[in-house]
C-alpha atoms as a PDB file:
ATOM      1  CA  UNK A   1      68.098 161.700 108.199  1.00  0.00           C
ATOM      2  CA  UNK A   2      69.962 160.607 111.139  1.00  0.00           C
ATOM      3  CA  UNK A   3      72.897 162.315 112.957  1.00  0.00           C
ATOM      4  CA  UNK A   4      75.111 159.426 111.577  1.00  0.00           C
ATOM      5  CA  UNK A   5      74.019 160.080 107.538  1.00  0.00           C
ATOM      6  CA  UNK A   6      74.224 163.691 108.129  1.00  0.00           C
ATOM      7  CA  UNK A   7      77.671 163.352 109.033  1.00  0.00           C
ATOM      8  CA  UNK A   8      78.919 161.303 106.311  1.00  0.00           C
ATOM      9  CA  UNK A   9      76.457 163.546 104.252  1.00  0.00           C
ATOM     10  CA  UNK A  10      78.326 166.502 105.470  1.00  0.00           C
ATOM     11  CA  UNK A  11      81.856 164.887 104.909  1.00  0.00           C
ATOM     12  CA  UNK A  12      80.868 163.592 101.211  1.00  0.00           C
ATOM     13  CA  UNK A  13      79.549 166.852 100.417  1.00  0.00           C
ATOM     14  CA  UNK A  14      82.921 168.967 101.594  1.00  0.00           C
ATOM     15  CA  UNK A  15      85.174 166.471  99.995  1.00  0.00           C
ATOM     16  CA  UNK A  16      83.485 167.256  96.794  1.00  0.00           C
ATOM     17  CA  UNK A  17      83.761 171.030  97.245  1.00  0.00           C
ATOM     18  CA  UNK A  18      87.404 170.951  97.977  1.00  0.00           C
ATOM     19  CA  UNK A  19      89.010 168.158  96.107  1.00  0.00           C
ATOM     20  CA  UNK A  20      88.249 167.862  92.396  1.00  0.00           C
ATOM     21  CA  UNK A  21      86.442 164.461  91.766  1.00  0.00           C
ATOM     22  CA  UNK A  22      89.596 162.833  89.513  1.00  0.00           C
ATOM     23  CA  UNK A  23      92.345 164.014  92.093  1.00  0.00           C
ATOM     24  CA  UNK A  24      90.123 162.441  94.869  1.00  0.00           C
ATOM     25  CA  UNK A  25      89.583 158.744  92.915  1.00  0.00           C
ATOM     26  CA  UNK A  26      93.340 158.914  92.167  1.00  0.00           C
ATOM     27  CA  UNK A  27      94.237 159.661  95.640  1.00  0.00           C
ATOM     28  CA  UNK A  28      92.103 156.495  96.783  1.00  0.00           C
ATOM     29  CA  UNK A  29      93.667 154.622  94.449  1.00  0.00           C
ATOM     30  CA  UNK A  30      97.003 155.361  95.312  1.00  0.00           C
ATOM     31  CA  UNK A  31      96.101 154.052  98.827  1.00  0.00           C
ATOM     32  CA  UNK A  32      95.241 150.774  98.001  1.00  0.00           C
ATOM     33  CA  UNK A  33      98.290 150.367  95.494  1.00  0.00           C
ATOM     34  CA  UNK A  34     100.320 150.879  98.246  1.00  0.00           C
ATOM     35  CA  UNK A  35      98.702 148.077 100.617  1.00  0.00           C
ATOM     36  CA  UNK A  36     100.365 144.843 100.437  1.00  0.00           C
ATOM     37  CA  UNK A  37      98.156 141.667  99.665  1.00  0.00           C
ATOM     38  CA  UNK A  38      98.784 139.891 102.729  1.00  0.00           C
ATOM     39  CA  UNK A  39     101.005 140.498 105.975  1.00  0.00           C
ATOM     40  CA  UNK A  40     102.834 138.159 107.893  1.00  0.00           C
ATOM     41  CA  UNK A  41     103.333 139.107 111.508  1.00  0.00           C
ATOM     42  CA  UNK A  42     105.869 137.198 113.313  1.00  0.00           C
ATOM     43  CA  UNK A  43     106.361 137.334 117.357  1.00  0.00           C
ATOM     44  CA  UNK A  44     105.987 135.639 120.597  1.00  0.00           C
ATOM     45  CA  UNK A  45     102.910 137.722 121.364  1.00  0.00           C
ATOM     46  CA  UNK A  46      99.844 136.377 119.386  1.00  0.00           C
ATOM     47  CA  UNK A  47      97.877 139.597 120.383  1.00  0.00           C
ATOM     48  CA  UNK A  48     100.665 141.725 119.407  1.00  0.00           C
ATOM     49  CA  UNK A  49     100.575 140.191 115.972  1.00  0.00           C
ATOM     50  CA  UNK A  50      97.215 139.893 115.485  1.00  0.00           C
ATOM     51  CA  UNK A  51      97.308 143.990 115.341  1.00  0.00           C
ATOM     52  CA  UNK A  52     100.282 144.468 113.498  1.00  0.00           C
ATOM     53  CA  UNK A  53      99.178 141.804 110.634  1.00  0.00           C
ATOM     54  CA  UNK A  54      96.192 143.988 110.267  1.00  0.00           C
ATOM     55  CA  UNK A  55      97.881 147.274 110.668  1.00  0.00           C
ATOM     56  CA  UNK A  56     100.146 145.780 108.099  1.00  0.00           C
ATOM     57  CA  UNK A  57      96.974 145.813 105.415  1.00  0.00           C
ATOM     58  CA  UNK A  58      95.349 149.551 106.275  1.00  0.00           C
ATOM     59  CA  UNK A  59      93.888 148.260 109.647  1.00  0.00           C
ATOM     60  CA  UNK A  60      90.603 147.231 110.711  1.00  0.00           C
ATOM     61  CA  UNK A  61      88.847 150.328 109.948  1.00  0.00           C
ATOM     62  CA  UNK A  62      89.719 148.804 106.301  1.00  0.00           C
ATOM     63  CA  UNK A  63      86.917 145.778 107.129  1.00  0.00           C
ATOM     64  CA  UNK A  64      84.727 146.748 110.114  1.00  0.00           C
ATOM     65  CA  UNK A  65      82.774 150.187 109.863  1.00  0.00           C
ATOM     66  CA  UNK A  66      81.264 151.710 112.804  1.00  0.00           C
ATOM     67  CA  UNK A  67      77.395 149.876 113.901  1.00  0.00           C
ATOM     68  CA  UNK A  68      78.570 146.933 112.206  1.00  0.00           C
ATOM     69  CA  UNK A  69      77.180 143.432 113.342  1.00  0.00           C
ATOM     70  CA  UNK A  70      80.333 141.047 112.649  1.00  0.00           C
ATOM     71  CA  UNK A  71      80.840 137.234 112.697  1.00  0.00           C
ATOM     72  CA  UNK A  72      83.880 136.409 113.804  1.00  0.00           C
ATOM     73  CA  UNK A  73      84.343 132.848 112.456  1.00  0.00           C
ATOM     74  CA  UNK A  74      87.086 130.624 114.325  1.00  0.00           C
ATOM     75  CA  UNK A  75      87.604 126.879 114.089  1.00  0.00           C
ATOM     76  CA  UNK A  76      86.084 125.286 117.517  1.00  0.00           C
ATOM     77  CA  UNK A  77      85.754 122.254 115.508  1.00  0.00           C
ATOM     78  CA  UNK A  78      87.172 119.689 118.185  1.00  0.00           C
ATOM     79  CA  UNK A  79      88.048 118.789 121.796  1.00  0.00           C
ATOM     80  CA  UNK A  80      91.223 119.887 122.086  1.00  0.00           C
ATOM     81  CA  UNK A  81      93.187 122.381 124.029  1.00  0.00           C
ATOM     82  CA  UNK A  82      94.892 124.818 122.227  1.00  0.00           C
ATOM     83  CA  UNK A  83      98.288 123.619 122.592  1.00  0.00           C
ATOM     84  CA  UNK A  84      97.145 120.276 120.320  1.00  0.00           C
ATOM     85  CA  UNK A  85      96.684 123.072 117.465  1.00  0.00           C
ATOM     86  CA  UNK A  86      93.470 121.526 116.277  1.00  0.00           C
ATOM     87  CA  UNK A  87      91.187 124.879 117.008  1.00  0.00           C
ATOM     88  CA  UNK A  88      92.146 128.143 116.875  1.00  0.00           C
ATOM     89  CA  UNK A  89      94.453 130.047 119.339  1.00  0.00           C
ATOM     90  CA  UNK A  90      91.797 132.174 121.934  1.00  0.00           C
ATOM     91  CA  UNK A  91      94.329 134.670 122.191  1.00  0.00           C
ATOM     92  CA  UNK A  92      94.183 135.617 118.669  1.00  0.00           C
ATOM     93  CA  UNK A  93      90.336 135.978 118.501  1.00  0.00           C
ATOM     94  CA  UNK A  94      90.092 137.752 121.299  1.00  0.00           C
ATOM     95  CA  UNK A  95      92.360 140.385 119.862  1.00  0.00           C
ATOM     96  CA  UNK A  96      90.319 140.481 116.291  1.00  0.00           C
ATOM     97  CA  UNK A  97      87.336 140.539 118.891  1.00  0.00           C
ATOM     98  CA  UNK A  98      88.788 143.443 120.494  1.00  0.00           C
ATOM     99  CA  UNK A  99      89.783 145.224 117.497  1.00  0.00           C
ATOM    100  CA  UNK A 100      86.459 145.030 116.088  1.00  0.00           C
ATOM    101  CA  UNK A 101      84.965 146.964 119.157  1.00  0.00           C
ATOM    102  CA  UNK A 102      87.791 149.355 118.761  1.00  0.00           C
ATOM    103  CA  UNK A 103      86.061 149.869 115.315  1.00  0.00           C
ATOM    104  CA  UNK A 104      83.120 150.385 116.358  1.00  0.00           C
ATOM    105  CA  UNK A 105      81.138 147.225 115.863  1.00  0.00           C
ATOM    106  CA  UNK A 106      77.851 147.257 117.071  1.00  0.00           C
ATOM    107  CA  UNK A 107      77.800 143.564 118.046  1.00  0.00           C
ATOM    108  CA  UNK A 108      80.439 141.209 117.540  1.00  0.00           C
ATOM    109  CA  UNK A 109      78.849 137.244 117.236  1.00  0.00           C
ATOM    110  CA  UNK A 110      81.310 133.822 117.505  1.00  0.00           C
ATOM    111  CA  UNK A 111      79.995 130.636 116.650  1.00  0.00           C
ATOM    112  CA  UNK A 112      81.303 127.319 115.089  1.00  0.00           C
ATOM    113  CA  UNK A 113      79.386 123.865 113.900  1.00  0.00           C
ATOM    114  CA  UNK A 114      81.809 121.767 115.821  1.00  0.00           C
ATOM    115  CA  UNK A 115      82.465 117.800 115.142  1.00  0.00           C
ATOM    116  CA  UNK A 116      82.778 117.229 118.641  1.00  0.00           C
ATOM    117  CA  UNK A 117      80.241 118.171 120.972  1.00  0.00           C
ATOM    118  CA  UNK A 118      79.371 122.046 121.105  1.00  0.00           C
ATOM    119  CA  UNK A 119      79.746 122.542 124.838  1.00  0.00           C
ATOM    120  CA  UNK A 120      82.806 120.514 125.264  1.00  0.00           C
ATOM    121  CA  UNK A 121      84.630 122.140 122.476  1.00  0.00           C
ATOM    122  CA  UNK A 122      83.595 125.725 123.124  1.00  0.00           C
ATOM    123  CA  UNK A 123      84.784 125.011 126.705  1.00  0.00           C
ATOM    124  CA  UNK A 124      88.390 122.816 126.048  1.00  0.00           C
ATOM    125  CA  UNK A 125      89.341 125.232 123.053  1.00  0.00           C
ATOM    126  CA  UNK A 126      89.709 128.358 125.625  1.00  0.00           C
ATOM    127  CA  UNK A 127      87.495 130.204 122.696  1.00  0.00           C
ATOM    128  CA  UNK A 128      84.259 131.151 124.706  1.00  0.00           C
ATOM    129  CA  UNK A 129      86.468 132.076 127.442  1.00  0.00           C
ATOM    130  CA  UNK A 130      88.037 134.689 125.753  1.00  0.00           C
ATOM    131  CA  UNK A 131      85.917 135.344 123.609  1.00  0.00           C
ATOM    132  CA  UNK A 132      83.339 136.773 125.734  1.00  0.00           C
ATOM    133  CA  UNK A 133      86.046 138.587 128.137  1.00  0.00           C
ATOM    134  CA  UNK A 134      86.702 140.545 124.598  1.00  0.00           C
ATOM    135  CA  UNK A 135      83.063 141.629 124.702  1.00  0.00           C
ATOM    136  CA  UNK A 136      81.855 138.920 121.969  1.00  0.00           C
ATOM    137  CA  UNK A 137      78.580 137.625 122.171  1.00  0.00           C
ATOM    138  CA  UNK A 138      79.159 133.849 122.021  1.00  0.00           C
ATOM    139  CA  UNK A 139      76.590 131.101 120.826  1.00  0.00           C
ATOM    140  CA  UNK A 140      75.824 127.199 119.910  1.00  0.00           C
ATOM    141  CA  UNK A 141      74.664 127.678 116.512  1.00  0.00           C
ATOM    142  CA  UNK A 142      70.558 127.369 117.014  1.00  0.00           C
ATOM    143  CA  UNK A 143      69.680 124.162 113.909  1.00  0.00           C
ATOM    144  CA  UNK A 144      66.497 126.680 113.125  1.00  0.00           C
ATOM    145  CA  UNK A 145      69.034 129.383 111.951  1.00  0.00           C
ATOM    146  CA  UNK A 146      69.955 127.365 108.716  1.00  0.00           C
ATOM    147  CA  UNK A 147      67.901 127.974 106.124  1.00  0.00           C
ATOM    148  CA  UNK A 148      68.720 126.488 102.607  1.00  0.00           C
ATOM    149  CA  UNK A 149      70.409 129.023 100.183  1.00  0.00           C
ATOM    150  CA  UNK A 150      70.898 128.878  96.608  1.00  0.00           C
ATOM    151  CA  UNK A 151      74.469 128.531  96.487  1.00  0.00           C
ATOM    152  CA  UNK A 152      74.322 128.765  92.335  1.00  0.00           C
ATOM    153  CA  UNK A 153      78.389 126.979  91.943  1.00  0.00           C
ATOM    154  CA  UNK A 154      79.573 124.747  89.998  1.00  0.00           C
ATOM    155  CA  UNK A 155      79.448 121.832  92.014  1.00  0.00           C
ATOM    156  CA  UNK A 156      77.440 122.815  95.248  1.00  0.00           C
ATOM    157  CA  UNK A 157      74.058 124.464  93.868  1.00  0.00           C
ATOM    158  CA  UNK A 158      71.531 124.691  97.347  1.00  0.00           C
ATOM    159  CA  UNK A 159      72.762 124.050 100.678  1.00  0.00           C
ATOM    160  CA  UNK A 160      71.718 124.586 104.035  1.00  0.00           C
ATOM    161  CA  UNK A 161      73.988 128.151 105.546  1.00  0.00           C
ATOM    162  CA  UNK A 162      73.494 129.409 108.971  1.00  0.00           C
ATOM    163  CA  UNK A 163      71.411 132.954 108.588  1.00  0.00           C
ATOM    164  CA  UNK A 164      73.654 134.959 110.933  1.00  0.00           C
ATOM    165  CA  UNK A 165      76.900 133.984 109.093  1.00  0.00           C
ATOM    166  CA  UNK A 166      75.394 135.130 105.983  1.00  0.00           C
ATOM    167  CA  UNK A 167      73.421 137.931 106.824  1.00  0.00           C
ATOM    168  CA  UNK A 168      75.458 139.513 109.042  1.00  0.00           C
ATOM    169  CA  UNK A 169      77.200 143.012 108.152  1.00  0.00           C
ATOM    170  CA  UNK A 170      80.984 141.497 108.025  1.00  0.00           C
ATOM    171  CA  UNK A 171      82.436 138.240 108.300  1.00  0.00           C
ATOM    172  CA  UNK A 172      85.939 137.279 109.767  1.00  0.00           C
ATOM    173  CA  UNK A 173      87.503 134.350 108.894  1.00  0.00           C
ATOM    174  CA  UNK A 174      89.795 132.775 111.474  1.00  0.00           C
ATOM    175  CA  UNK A 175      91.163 129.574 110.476  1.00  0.00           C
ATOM    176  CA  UNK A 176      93.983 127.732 112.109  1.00  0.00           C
ATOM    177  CA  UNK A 177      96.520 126.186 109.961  1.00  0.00           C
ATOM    178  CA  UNK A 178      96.659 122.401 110.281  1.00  0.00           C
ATOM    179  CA  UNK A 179      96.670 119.420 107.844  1.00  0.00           C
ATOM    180  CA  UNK A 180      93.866 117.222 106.823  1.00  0.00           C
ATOM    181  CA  UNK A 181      92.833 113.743 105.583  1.00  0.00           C
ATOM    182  CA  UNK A 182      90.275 114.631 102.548  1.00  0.00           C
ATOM    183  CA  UNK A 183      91.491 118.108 101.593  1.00  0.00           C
ATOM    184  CA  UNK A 184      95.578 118.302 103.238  1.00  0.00           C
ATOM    185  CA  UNK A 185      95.137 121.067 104.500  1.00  0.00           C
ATOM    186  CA  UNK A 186      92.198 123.286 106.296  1.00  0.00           C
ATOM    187  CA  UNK A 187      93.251 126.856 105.816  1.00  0.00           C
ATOM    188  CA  UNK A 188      90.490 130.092 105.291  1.00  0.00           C
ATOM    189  CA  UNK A 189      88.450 128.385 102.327  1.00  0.00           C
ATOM    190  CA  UNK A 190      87.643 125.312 104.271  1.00  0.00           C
ATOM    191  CA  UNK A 191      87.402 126.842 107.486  1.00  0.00           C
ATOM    192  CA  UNK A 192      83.797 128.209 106.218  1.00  0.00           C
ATOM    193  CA  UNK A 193      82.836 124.567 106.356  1.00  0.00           C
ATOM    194  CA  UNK A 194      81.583 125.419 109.683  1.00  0.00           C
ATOM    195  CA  UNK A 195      78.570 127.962 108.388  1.00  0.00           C
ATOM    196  CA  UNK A 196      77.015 124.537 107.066  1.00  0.00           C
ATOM    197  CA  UNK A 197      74.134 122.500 108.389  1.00  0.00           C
ATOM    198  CA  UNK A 198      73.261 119.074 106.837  1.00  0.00           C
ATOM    199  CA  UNK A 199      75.953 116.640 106.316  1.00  0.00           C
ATOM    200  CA  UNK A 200      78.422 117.979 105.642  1.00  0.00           C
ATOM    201  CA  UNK A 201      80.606 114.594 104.423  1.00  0.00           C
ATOM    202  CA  UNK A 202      78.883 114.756 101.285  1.00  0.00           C
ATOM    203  CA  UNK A 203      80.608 117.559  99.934  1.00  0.00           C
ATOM    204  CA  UNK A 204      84.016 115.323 100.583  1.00  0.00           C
ATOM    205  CA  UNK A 205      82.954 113.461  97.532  1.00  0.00           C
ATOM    206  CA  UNK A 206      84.214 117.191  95.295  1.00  0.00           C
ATOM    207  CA  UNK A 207      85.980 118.406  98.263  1.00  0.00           C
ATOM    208  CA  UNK A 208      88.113 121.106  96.281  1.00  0.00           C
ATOM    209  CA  UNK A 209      85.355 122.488  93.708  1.00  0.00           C
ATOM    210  CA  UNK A 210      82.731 122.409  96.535  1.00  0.00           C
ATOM    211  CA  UNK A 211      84.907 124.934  98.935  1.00  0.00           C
ATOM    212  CA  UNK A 212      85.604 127.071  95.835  1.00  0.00           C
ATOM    213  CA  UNK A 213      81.830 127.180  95.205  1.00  0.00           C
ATOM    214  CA  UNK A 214      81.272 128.026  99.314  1.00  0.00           C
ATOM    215  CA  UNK A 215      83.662 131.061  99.611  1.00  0.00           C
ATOM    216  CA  UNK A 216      82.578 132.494  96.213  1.00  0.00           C
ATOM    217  CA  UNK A 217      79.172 132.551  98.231  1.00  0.00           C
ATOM    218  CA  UNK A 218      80.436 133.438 101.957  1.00  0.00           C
ATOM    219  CA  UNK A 219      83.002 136.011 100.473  1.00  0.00           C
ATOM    220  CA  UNK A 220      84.212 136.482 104.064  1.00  0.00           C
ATOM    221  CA  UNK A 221      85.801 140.395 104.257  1.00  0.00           C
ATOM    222  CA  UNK A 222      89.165 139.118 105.674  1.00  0.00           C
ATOM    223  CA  UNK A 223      90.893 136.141 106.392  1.00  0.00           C
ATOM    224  CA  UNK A 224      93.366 136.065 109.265  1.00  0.00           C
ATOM    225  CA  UNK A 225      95.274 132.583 109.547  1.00  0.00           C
ATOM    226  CA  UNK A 226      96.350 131.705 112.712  1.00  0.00           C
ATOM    227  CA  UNK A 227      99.646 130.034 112.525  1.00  0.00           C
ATOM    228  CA  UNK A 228     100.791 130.246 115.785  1.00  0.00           C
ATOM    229  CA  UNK A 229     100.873 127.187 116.324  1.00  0.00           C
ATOM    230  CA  UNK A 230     100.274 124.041 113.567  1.00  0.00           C
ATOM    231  CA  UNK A 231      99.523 121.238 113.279  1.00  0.00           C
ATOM    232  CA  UNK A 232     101.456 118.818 110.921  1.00  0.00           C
ATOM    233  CA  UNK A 233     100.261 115.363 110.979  1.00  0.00           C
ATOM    234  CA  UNK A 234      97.057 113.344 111.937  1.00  0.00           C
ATOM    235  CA  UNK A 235      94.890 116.538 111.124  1.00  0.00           C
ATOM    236  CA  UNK A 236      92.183 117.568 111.277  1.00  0.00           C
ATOM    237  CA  UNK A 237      91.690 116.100 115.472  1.00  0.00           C
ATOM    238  CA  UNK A 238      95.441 115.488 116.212  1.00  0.00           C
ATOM    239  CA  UNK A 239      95.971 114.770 120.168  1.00  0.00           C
ATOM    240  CA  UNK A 240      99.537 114.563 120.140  1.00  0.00           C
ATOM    241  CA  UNK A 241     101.853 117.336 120.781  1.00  0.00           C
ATOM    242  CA  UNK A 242     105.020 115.587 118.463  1.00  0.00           C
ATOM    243  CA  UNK A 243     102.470 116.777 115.684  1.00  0.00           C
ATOM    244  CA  UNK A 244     102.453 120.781 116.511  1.00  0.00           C
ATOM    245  CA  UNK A 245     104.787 122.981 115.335  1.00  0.00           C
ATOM    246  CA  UNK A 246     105.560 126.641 116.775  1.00  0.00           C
ATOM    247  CA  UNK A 247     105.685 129.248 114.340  1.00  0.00           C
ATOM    248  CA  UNK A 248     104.473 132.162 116.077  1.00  0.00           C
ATOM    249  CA  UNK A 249     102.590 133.666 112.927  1.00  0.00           C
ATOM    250  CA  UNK A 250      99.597 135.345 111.929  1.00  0.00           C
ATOM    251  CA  UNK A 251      98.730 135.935 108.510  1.00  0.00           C
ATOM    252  CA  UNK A 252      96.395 138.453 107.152  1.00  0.00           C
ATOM    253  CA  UNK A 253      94.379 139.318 104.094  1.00  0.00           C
ATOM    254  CA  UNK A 254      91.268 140.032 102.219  1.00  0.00           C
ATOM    255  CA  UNK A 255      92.123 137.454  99.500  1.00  0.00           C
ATOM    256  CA  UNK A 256      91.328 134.372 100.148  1.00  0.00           C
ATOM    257  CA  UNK A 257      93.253 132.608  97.194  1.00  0.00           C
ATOM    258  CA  UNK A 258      96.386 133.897  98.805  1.00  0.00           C
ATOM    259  CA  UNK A 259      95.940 133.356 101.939  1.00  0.00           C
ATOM    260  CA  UNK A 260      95.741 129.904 101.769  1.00  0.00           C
ATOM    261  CA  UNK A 261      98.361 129.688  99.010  1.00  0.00           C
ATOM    262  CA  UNK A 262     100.579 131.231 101.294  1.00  0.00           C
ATOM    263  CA  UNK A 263      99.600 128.887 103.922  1.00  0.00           C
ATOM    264  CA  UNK A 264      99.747 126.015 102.100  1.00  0.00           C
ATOM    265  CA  UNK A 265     104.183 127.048 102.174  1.00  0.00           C
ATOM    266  CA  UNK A 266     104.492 126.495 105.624  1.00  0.00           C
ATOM    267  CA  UNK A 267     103.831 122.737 105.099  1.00  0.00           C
ATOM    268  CA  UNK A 268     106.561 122.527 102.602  1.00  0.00           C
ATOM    269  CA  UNK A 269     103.847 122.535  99.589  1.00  0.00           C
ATOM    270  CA  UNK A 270     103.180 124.806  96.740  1.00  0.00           C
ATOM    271  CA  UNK A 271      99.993 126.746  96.167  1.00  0.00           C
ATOM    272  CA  UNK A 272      99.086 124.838  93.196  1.00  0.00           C
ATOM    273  CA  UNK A 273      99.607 121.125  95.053  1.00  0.00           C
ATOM    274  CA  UNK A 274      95.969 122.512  96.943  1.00  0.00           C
ATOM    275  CA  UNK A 275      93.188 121.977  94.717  1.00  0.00           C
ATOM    276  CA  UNK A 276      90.719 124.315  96.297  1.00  0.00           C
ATOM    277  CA  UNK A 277      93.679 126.889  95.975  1.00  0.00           C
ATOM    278  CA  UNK A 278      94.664 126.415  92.047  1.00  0.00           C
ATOM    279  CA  UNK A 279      90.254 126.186  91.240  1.00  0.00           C
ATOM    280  CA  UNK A 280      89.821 129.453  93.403  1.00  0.00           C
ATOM    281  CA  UNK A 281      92.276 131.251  91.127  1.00  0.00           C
ATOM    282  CA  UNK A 282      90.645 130.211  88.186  1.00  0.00           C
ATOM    283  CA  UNK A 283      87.124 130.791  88.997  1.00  0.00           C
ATOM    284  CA  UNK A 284      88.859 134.518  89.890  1.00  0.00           C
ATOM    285  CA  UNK A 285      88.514 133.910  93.462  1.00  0.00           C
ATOM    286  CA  UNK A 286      91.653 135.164  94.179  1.00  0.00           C
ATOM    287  CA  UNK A 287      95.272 135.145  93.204  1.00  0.00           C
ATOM    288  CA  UNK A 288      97.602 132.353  94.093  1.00  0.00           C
ATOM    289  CA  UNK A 289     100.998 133.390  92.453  1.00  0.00           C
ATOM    290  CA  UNK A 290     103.139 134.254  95.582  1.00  0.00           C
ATOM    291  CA  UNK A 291     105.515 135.943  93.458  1.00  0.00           C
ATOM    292  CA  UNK A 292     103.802 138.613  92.075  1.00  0.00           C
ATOM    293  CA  UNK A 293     101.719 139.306  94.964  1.00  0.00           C
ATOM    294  CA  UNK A 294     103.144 141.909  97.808  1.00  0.00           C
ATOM    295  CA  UNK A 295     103.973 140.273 100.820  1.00  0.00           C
ATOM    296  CA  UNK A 296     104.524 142.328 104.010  1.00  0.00           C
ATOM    297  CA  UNK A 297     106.767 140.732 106.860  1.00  0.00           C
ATOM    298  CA  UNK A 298     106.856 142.215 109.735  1.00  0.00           C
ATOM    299  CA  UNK A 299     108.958 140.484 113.346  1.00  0.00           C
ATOM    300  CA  UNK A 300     108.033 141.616 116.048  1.00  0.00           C
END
């Protein structure tokens, strides 16, 4: 036994000598009725949101545990700057970068398959950048680390998954929000896109049940959607800044169904008009009913 079981040995053990065993379940379960689904952090700082969004939900100690390897997944799918809103904002993973390490991770990975080319979109997106000045270790995904996985959905049954995405400890999800041809919007669930090898257009054919089937298998640990800025027309690529609008957001959450139900608002549409979203909630993915979920806002 190592010094680090010993000590959650140790802990475990006095718990149970000093709190009887239905007091302590009730008191854990009283901590995560009071937790709100998701948290919406509003304010001009993206870092400063990123940590109160996740504050907002029990904080990162919730997700990341101490010697944890963690994937930090952004979207670095294109060639873009960040102010075209078509990958996600640096700042903010640098700051769920950082927060990890302030949890303890033992190594914190980002990687993305990119549509454009790697080098060029790692570069223009400001994401390696800051990235690695948080202490990330960031890579091209290596083609030898996908390995075909038995995906066992509905509609997508094998496909070929990067290794590290999968096997890693924890898995952040960091989408940006922005609107898209095939699907209308890319939000968490289709933000895992980029854990795929092979071609990837195929799945377009079932678009909706497909991304269903690939976050039932991914089951990232949190989703944090970066809506700082958006993008509202000529998604997923855009290249013109009449199409991003500044919201200054960051929304955060463990279930994906909401997430991108509550995402799918800020383009003036309703959970249900997102196909992925209303077959997530019914393969009990997630819940998409805004209404009867609890919904933390916080302005900074």
């Amino acid at each position: 036994m190592n010094r680090r079981e010993f000590l959650k040995s140790a802990v475990v053990t006095g718990a149970a000598l000093s709190v009887p065993p239905v007091l302590g379940l009730l008191a854990g379960s009283l901590e995560a009725a009071g937790r709100p689904d998701l948290c919406v952090a509003c304010g001009s700082s993206p870092v400063a949101s990123v940590r109160a969004a996740l504050d907002g939900i029990g904080g990162i100690g919730r997700f990341v545990s101490r010697g944890d390897i963690v994937v930090v997944k952004p979207n670095i799918g294109w060639d873009r700057t960040p102010e075209y809103a078509a990958t996600t904002n640096p700042e903010v993973v640098a700051a769920v970068v950082g927060l990890c390490i302030e949890a303890g991770a033992k190594k914190v990975k980002v990687f993305d398959h990119p549509v454009s080319d790697a080098r060029r979109t790692y570069r223009q997106s400001g994401i390696a950048e800051a990235a690695a000045a948080a202490a990330a270790e960031v890579s091209f995904m290596d083609d030898r680390k996908f390995r075909e996985m038995r995906i066992g959905g509905n509609t997508l049954k094998v496909w070929p998954l990067y290794t590290e995405a999968v096997e890693a400890d924890k898995l952040l999800n960091i989408p940006i929000a922005k609107v898209h041809g095939t699907s209308r919007l890319t939000l968490g669930m289709k933000n895992l896109m980029g854990v795929m090898g092979g071609w990837r257009g195929r799945i377009h054919q079932r678009i909706d049940e497909s991304l269903v089937d690939l976050a039932a298998f991914v089951k990232p640990s949190l989703v944090i959607l970066d809506a700082v800025r958006i993008l509202t027309a000529n998604g997923p690529q855009g290249g013109d800044l009449r199409d991003v609008k500044r919201l200054d957001m960051i929304v955060a959450g463990a279930d994906q169904v909401a997430v991108d139900a509550f995402g799918a608002t800020l383009f003036g549409l309703k959970p249900a008009d997102l196909g992925y979203v209303r077959i997530g909630q019914q393969a009990g993915l997630g819940k998409m009913d805004l209404e009867k979920l609890s919904i933390r806002k916080i302005d900074l």
